[in-house]
Protein backbone atom coordinates (compact mmCIF):
# COMPACT_ATOMS: atom_id res chain seq x y z
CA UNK A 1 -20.26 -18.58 -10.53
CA UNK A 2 -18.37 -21.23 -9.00
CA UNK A 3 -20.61 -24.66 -9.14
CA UNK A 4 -22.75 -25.59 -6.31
CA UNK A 5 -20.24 -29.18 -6.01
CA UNK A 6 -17.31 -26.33 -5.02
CA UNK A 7 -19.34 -25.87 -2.07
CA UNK A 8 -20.45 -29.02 -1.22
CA UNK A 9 -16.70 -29.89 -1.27
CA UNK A 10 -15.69 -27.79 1.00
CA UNK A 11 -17.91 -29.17 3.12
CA UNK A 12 -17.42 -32.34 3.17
CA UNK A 13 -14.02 -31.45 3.64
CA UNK A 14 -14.76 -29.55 6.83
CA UNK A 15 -16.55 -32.49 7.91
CA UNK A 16 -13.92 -35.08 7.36
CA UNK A 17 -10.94 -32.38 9.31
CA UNK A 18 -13.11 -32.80 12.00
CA UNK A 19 -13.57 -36.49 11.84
CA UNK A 20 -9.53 -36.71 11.36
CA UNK A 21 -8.71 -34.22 14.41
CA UNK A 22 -10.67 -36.46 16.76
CA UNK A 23 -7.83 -39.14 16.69
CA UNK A 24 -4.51 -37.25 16.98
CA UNK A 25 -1.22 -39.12 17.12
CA UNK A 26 0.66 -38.64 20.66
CA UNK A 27 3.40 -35.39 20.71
CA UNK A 28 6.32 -35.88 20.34
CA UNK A 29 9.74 -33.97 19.87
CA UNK A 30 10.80 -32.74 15.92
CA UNK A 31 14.00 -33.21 17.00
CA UNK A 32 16.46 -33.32 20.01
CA UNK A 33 18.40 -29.93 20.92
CA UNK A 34 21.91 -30.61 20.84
CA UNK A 35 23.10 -30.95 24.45
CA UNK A 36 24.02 -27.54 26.49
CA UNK A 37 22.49 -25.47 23.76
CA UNK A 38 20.11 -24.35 25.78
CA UNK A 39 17.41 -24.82 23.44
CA UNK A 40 13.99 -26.31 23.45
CA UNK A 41 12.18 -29.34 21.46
CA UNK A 42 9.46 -28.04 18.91
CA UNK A 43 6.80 -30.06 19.92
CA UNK A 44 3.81 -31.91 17.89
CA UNK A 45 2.35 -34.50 16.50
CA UNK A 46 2.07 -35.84 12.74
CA UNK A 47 -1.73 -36.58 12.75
CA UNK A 48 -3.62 -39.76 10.38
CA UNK A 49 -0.96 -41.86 8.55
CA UNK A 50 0.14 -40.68 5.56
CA UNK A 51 -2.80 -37.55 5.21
CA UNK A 52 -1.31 -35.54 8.53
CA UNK A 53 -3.24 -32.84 9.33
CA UNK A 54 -3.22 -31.45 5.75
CA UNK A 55 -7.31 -31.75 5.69
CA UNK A 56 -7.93 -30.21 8.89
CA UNK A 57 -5.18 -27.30 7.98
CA UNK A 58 -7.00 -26.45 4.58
CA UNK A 59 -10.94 -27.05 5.98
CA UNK A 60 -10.60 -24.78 9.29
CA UNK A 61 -7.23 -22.90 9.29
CA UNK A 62 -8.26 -20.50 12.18
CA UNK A 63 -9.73 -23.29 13.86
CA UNK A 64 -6.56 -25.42 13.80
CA UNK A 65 -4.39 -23.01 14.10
CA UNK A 66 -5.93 -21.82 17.13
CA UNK A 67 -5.96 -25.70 18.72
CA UNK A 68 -2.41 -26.02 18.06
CA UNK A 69 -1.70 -22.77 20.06
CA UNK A 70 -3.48 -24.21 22.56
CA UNK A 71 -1.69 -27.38 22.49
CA UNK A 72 1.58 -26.56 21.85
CA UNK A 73 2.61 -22.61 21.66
CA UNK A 74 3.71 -20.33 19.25
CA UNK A 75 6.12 -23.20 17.52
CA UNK A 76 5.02 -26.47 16.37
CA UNK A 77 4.94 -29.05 14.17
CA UNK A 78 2.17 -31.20 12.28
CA UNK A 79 2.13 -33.38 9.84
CA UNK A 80 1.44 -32.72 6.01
CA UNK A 81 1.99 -33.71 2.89
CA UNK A 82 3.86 -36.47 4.02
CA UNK A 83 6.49 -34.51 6.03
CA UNK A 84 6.88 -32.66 9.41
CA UNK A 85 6.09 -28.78 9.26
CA UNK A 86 6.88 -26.48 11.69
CA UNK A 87 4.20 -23.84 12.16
CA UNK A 88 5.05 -20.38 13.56
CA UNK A 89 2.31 -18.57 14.84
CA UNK A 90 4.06 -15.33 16.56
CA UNK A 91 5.42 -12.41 15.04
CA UNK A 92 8.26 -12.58 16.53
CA UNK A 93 8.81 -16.00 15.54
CA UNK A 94 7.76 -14.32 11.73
CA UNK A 95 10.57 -10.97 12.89
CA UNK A 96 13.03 -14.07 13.25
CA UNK A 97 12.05 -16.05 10.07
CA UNK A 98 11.66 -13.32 7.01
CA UNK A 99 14.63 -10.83 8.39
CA UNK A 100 17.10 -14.53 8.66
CA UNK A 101 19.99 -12.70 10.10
CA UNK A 102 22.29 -16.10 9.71
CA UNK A 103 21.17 -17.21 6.62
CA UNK A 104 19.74 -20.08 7.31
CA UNK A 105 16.33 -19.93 5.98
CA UNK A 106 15.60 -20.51 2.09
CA UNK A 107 12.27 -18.78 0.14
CA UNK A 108 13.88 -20.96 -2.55
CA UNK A 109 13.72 -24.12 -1.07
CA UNK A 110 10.22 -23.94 1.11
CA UNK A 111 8.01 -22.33 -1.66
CA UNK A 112 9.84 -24.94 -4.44
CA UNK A 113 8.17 -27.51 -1.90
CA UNK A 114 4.95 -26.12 -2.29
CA UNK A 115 4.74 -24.20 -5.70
CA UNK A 116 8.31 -24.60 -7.29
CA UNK A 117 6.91 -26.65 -10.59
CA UNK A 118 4.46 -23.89 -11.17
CA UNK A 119 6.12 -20.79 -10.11
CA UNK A 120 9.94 -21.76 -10.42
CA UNK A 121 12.08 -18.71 -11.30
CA UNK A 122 9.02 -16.02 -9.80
CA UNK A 123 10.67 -13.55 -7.76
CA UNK A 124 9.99 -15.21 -4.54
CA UNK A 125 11.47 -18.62 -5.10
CA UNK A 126 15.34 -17.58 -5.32
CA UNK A 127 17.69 -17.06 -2.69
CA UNK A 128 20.36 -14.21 -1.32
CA UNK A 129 22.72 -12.86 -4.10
CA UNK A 130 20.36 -14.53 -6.53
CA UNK A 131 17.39 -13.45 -5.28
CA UNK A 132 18.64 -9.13 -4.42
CA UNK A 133 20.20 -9.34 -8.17
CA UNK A 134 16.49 -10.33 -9.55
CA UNK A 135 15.23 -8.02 -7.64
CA UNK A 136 17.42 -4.94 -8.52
CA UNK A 137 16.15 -5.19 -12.32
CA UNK A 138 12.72 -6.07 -11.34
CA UNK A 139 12.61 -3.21 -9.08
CA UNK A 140 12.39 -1.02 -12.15
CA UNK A 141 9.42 -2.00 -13.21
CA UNK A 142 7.95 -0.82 -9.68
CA UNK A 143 9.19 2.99 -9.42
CA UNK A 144 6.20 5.73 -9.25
CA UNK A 145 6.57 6.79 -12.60
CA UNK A 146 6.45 3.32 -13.70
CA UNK A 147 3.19 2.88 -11.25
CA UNK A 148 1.66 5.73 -12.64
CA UNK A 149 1.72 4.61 -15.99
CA UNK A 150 0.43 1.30 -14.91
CA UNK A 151 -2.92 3.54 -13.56
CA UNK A 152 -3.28 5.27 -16.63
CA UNK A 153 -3.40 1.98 -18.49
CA UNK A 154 -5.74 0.40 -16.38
CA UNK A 155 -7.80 3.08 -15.21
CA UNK A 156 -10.19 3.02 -18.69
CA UNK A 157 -10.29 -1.41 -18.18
CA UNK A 158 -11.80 -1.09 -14.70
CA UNK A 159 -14.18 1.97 -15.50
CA UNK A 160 -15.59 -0.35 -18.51
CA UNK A 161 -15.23 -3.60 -16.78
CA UNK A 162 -16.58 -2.22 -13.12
CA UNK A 163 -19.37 0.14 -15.24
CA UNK A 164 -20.60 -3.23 -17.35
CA UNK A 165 -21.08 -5.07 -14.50
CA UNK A 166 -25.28 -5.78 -14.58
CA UNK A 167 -26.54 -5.60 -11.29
CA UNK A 168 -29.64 -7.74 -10.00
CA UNK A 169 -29.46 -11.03 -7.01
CA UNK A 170 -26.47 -13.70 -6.83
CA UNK A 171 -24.22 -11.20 -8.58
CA UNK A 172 -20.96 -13.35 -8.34
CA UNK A 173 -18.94 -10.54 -7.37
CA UNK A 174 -15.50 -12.81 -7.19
CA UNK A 175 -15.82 -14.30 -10.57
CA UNK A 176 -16.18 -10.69 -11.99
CA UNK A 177 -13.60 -8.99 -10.46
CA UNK A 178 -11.34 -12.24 -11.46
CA UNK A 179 -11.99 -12.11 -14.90
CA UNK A 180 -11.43 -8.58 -14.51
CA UNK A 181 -7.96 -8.32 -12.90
CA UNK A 182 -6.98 -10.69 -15.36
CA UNK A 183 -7.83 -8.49 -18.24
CA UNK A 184 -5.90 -5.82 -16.41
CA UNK A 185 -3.00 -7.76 -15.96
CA UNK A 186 -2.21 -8.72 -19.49
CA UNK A 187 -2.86 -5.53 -20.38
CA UNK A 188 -0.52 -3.58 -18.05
CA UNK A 189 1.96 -6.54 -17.39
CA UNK A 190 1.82 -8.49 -20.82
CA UNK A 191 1.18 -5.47 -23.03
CA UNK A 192 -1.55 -7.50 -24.91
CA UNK A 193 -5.57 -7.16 -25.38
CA UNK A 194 -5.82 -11.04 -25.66
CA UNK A 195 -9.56 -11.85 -26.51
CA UNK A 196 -10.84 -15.22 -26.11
CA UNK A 197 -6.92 -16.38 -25.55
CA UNK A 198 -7.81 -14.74 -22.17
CA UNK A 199 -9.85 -17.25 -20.72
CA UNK A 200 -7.27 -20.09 -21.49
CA UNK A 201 -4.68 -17.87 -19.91
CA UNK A 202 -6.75 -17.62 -17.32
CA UNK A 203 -8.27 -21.19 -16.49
CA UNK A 204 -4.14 -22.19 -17.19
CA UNK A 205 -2.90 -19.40 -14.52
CA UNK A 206 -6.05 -21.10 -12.47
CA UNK A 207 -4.90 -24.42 -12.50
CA UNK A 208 -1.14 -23.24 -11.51
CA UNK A 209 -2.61 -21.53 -8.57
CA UNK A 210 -4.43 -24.97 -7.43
CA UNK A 211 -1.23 -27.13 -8.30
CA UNK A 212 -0.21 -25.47 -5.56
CA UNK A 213 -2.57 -26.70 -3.04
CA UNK A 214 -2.93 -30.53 -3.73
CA UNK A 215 -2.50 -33.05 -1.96
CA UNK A 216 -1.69 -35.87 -4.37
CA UNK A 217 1.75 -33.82 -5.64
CA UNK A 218 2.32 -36.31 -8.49
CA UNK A 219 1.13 -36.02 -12.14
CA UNK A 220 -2.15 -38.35 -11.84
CA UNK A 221 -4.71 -38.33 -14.88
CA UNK A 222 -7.11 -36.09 -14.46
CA UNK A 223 -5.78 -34.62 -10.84
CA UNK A 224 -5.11 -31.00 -9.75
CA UNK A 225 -1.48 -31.61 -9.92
CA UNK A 226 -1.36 -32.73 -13.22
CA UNK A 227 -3.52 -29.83 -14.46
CA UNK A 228 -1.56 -27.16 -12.64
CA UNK A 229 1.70 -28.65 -14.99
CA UNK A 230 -0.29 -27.91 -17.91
CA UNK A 231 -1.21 -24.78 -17.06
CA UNK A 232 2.66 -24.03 -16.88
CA UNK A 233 3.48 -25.64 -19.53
CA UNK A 234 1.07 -23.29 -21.38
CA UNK A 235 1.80 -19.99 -20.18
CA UNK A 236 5.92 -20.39 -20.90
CA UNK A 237 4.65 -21.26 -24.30
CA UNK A 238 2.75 -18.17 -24.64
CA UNK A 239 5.26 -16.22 -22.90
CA UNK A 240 7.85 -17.67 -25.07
CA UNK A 241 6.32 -17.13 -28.39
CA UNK A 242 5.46 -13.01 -27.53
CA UNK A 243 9.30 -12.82 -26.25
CA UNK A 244 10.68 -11.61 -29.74
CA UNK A 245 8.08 -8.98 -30.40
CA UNK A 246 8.93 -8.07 -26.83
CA UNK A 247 12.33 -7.18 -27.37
CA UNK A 248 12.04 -6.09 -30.38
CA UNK A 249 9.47 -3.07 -29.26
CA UNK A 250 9.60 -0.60 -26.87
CA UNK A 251 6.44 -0.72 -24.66
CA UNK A 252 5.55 0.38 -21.47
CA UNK A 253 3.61 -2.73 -20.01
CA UNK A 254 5.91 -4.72 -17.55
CA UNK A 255 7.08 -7.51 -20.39
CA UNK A 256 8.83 -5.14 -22.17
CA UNK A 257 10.33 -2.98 -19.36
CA UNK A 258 12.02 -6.79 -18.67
CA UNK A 259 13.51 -7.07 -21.81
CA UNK A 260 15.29 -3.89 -21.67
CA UNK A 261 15.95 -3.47 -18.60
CA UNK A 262 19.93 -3.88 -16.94
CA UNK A 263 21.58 -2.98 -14.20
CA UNK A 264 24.12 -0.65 -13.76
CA UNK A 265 27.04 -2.59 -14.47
CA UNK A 266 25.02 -3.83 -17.43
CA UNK A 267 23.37 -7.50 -16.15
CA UNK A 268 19.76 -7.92 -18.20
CA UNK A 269 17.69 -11.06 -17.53
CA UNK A 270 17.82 -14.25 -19.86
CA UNK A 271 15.01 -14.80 -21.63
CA UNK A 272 14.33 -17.72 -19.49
CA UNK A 273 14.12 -15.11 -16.59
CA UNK A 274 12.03 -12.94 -17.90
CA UNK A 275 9.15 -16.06 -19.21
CA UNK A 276 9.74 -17.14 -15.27
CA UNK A 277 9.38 -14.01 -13.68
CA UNK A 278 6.31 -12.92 -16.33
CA UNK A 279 4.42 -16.22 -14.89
CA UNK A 280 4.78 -15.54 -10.75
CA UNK A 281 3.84 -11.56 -11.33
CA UNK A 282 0.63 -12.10 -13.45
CA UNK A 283 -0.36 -14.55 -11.01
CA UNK A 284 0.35 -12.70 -8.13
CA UNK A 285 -1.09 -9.24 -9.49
CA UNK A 286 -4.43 -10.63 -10.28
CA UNK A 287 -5.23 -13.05 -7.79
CA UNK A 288 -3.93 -11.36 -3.98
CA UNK A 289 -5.84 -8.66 -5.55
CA UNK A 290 -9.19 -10.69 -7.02
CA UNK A 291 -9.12 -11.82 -2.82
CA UNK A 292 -8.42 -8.94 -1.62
CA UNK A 293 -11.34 -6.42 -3.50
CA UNK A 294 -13.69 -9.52 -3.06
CA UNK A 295 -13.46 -9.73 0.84
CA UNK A 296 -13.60 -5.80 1.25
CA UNK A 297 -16.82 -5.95 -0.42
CA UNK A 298 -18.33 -8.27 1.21
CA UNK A 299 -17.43 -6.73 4.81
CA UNK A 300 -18.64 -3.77 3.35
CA UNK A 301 -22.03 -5.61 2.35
CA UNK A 302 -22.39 -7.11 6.26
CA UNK A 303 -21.43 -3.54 7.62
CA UNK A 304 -23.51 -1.21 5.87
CA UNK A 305 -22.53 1.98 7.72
CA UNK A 306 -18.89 1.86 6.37
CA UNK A 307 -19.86 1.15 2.66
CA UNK A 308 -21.81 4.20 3.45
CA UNK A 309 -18.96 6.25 4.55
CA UNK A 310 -16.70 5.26 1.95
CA UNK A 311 -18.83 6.36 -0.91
CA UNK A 312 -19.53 9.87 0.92
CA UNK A 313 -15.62 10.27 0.70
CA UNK A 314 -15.69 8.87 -2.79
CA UNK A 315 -18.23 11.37 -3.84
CA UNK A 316 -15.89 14.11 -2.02
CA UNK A 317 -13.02 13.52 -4.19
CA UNK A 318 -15.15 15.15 -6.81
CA UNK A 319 -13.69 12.32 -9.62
CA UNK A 320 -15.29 9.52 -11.36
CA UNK A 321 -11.60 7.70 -11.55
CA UNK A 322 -7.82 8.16 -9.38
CA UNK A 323 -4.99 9.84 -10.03
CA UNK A 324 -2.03 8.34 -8.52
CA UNK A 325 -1.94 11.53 -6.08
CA UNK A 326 -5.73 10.58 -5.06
CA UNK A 327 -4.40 7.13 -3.28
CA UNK A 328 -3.30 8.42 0.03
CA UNK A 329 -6.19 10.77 0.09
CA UNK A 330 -9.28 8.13 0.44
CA UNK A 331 -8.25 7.49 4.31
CA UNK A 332 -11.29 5.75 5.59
CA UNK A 333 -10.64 3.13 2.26
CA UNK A 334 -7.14 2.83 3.31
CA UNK A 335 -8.18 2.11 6.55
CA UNK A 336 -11.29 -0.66 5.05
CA UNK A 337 -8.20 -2.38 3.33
CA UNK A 338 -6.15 -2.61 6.14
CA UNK A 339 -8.56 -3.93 7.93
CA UNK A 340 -9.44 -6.59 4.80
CA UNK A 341 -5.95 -7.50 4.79
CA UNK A 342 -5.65 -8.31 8.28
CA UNK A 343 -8.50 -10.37 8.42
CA UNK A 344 -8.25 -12.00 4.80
CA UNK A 345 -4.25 -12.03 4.16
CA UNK A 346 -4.37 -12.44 0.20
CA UNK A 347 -1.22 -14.32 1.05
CA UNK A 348 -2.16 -16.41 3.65
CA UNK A 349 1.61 -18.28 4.64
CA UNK A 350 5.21 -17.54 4.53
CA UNK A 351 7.34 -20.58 3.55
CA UNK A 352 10.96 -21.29 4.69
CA UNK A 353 12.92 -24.23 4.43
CA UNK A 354 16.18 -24.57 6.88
CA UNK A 355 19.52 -24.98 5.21
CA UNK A 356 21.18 -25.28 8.47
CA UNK A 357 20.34 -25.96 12.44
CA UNK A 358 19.15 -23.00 13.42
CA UNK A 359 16.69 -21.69 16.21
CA UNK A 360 13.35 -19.69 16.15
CA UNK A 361 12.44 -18.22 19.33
CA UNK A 362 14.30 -20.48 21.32
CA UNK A 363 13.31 -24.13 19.57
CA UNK A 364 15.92 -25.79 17.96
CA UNK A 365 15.23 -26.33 14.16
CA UNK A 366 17.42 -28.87 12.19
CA UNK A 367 18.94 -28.57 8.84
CA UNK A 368 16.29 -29.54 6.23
CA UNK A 369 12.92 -28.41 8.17
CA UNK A 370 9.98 -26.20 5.78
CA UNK A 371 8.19 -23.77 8.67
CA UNK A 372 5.33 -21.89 7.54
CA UNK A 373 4.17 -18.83 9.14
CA UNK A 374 0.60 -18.30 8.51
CA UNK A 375 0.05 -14.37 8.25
CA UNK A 376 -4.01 -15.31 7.50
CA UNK A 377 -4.29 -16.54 11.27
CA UNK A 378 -1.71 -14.91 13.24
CA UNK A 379 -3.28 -11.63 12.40
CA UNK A 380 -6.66 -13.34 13.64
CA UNK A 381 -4.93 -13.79 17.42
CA UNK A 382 -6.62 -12.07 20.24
CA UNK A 383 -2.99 -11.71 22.02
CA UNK A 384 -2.40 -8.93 19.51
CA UNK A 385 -5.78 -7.50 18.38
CA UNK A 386 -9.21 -6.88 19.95
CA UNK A 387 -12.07 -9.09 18.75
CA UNK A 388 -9.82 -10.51 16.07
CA UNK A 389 -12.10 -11.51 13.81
CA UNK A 390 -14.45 -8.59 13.86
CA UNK A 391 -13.99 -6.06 11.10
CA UNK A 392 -13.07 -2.80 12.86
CA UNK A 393 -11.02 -0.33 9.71
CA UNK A 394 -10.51 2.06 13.34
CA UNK A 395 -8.28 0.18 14.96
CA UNK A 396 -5.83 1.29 12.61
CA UNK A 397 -6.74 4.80 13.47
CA UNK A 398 -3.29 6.51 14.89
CA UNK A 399 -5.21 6.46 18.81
CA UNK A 400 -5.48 3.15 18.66
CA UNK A 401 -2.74 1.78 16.47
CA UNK A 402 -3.68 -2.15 16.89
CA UNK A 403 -1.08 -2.50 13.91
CA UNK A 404 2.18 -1.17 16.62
CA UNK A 405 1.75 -3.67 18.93
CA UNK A 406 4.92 -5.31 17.48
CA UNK A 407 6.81 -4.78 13.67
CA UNK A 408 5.64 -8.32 12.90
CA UNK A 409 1.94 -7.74 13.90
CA UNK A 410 0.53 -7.04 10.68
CA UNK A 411 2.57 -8.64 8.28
CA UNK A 412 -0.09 -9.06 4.96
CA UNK A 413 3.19 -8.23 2.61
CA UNK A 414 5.95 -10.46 4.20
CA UNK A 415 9.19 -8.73 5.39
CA UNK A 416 12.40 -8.77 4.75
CA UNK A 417 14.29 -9.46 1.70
CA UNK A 418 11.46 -10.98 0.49
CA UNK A 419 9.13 -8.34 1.04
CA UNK A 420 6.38 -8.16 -1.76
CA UNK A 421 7.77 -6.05 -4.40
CA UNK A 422 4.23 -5.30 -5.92
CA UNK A 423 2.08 -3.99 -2.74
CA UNK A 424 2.30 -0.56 -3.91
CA UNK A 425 0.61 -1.69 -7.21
CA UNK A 426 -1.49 -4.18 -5.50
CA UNK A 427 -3.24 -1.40 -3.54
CA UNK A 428 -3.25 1.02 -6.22
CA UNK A 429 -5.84 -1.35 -7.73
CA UNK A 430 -7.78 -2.29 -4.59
CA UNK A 431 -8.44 1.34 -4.18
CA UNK A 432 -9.13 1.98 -8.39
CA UNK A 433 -11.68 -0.59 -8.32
CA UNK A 434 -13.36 0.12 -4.95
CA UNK A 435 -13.63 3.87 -6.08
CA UNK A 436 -15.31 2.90 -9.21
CA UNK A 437 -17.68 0.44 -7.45
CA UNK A 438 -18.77 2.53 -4.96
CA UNK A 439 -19.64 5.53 -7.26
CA UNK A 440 -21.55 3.46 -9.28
CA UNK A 441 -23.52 0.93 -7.13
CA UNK A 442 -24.50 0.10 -3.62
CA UNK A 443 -24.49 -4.21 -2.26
CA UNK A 444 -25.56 -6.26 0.35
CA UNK A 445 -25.53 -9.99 1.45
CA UNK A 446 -28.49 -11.33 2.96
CA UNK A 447 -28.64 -10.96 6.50
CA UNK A 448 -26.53 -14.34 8.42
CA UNK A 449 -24.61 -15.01 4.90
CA UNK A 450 -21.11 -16.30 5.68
CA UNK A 451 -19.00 -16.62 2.81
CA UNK A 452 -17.48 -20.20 2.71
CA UNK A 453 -14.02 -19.95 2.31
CA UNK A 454 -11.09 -22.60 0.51
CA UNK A 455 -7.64 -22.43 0.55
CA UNK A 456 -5.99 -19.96 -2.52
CA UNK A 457 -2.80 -17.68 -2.09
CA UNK A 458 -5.35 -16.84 0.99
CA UNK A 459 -8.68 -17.09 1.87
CA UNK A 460 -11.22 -16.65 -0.98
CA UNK A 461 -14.86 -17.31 -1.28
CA UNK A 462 -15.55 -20.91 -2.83
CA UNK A 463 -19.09 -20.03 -4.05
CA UNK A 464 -18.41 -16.91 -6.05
CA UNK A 465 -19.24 -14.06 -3.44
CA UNK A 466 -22.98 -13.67 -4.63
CA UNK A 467 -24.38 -10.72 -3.44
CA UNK A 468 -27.20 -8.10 -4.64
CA UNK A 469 -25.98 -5.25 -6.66
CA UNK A 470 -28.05 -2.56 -7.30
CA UNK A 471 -27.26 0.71 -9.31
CA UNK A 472 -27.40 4.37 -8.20
C-alpha cells in the first residue's frame, strides 16, 4: 500500500495551492498580436515567483482549471515550472492543436519539456516524417492478429494474478493491479518472466514516471528528478543487454516483433530505437491501464447497482476468460470504461510546443510557447456533459450520445497523428481484467470514501485504492 506520508503529502500540498492561489499576480498579455492580424492576446497571469501555479495545478487540477475558465476562457496562460504555459481547455482549441494543419505544433518539443530525459525516443516524442516513419514499423506490432496473440499470452497472467488476489479490508486494489500489469507487460512486450528483476524494473519504470512530474527538474541528491534518471539509465541497460537474444530469436512478444520488423522499402529500427521505443510502451501499457482498471473499480464500489449489472453480463458470456471476439460483446463494460475514461483520463494532458507564430482559436501564440490541453478536466466541463463529474456509463448510450457533442469532446486517446497507437490493447486489458474480477469477487468502499488523488500520466489514487474484497 502506498505509505500513510503519500497521503499526508498530498495534503499538505492541497493546503499550500490554496494558500498560493490567494495572492495571484495581475493578468497580463503572453504576448502582443501582430498589428491587423486580427487576433487576440492569451491572457494570464504567472502566479508566486519562481513556483507559478505549478502547486495549485498538481493539488486541485479540476479546481484550477475550472478558476482559470472563469477568469480567463478557454485559452490561457499560467505560470509553471519557471515558464509561461498556455492552457487549452476547449475541444476545439484540442481539434486545432493535435490535427496541426500548418505544422506548427511539436509532440517532440513539448513532451521533451516535460518527460524528454525519461521517455526520449518513445513514440510520442518525435515529430512529422520522423514521427509517421516510427510509427509505420511500430504499427505492426498493433494489427489484430498481433493483438490476439498478445490476449492469449496474457490471458493465463491475469486469471492467476486476478484469482490470487486474497480478499479481506484495505485490499490495496491499485498496488495489485500495478504489480500486475507490470508482470503482463514484460511478458507480452519484453518476452521475459523476470522474477525478482521485476520489482527493480518496476520501482525504475516508477521513478521515470515521477521524473516526469517534479518540480526541481535538475539532478539533486536524493530528489525525484535525479531518481527518475536512474531509473532510465537502468531500463536502457536492461533493454540493451536482452537486445542480442532479441534479434537473434524469433518471438512473438513486442521486443522481438521490433527487431525484425521493416518497412516496405526495407527501413528496420536501430537498436537505439528499438531500447527507446521498448521504454515509452512498457510504461505506457502498464500504467494508463493500472489508472484506468483502478478508477473503474472503485466507481463500481460507490455505485453498487452497475458492478451488479456488469457481472450479470459477465456471467452471460458463459466464459471464465475473453476471446478477442468477446470485447465488443460486454456493452454495459464498454460503456463503465467510457465513462472511467472520461472522468479519470489515464492521460491526463496533451503537450505541444510552438515552432512558429501560430493561432489557436483566435489567440495569437508565438514561436517557442508549450500549451497543454488537459483531456482529465476538459472532459469534466459542464458546457459539454451533464453533471460532469457524476459517473453516468448511459450517457454514452446511442439516445443520448454525450460523447457527439463535438469530435474533440471525449478525447481520452489524443487525436491526430499522435493518436495513441496502443488503445486497442489498452482496452483489451481493461476489459480482461474487469471480466476476471467480477466473476470472481464482489467490492465496496466504505460509504463517503473519496479516493485522494496525485498527479501520474492522470489521476491515480495516492493511498493505494483500499477497498473490501470479498469472494463469491
Amino acid at each position: 500500500m502506498v505509505p500513510r506520508k503519500a497521503v499526508l503529502n498530498h495534503r499538505i500540498q492541497a493546503h499550500a495551492a490554496g494558500v498560493l492561489e490567494r495572492y495571484p499576480s495581475a493578468p497580463r498579455a503572453l504576448a502582443t498580436p501582430p498589428p491587423g492580424s486580427g487576433l487576440k492576446p492569451v491572457m494570464g497571469d504567472f502566479g508566486p515567483p519562481g513556483v507559478g501555479h505549478i502547486v495549485s495545478q498538481l493539488a486541485d487540477p479540476l479546481g484550477f482549471s475550472r478558476r482559470r475558465m472563469r477568469r480567463f476562457g478557454p485559452v490561457q496562460w499560467s505560470g509553471a515550472f519557471g515558464r509561461p504555459i498556455v492552457g487549452l481547455l476547449s475541444p476545439q482549441a484540442l481539434e486545432e492543436l493535435v490535427l496541426d494543419r500548418q505544422h506548427a505544433w511539436s509532440a517532440q518539443r513539448g513532451y521533451d519539456f516535460l518527460i524528454g530525459p525519461f521517455f526520449r525516443g518513445g513514440i510520442l516524442l518525435r515529430d512529422f516524417e520522423e514521427h509517421a516513419y516510427h510509427r509505420r514499423i511500430l504499427q505492426q506490432a498493433f494489427t489484430r492478429s498481433r493483438l490476439i496473440g498478445y490476449l492469449d499470452l496474457t490471458t493465463p497472467r491475469i486469471t492467476r494474478g486476478v484469482d490470487g488476489w486474497q480478499p479481506g479490508s484495505g485490499f490495496p486494489l491499485y498496488d495489485h493491479v500495478k504489480a500486475l500489469l507490470l508482470e503482463q507487460a514484460t511478458a507480452v512486450f519484453a518476452g521475459a518472466e523476470l522474477g525478482p528483476e521485476a520489482t527493480r524494473l518496476g520501482h525504475a519504470f516508477e521513478d521515470a514516471v515521477k521524473g516526469g512530474q517534479a518540480m526541481l527538474r535538475f539532478p539533486m541528491p536524493g530528489g525525484i528528478w535525479n531518481r527518475g534518471l536512474r531509473g532510465r539509465q537502468l531500463l536502457e541497460e536492461y533493454f540493451r543487454r536482452e537486445l542480442p537474444a532479441k534479434r537473434a530469436g524469433e518471438g512473438d512478444d513486442l521486443f522481438s516483433v521490433l527487431c525484425h520488423a521493416t518497412t516496405e522499402e526495407g527501413d528496420s529500427f536501430t537498436d537505439a530505437d528499438i531500447v527507446d521505443h521498448m521504454i515509452f510502451v512498457m510504461m505506457a501499457a502498464h500504467d494508463t491501464s493500472t489508472n484506468a482498471i483502478s478508477m473503474l473499480s472503485y466507481e463500481l464500489a460507490r455505485n453498487p447497482k452497475w458492478q451488479d449489472r456488469l457481472r450479470e453480463e459477465s456471467r452471460a458470456l458463459g466464459k471464465p476468460a475473453l476471446d478477442y471476439a468477446d470485447l465488443d460483446q460486454l456493452t454495459g463494460l464498454d460503456l463503465a470504461f467510457k465513462e472511467t475514461l472520461r472522468m479519470y483520463s489515464p492521460v491526463g494532458q496533451v503537450v505541444r510546443e510552438s515552432v512558429a507564430d501560430t493561432e489557436i482559436s483566435g489567440y495569437y501564440i508565438p514561436r517557442g510557447t508549450v500549451a497543454i490541453c488537459g483531456a482529465y478536466v476538459m472532459m469534466r466541463s459542464a458546457e459539454y456533459w451533464h453533471d460532469p463529474d457524476v459517473f453516468d456509463p448511459e450517457r454514452f448510450e446511442p439516445q443520448r450520445a454525450e460523447d457527439k457533442s463535438h469530435r474533440f469532446a471525449w478525447p481520452p486517446f489524443g487525436g491526430g497523428a499522435h493518436k495513441c497507437i496502443g488503445r486497442y490493447f489498452g482496452g483489451m486489458t481493461v476489459k480482461a481484467v474487469m471480466h476476471r474480477m467480477l466473476l470472481n469477487y464482489r467490492w465496496s468502499v466504505p460509504e463517503g470514501y473519496e479516493v485522494p488523488l496525485v498527479a501520474g500520466t492522470g489521476p491515480q489514487p495516492a493511498d493505494g485504492l483500499p477497498i473490501t474484497l470479498e469472494r463469491l
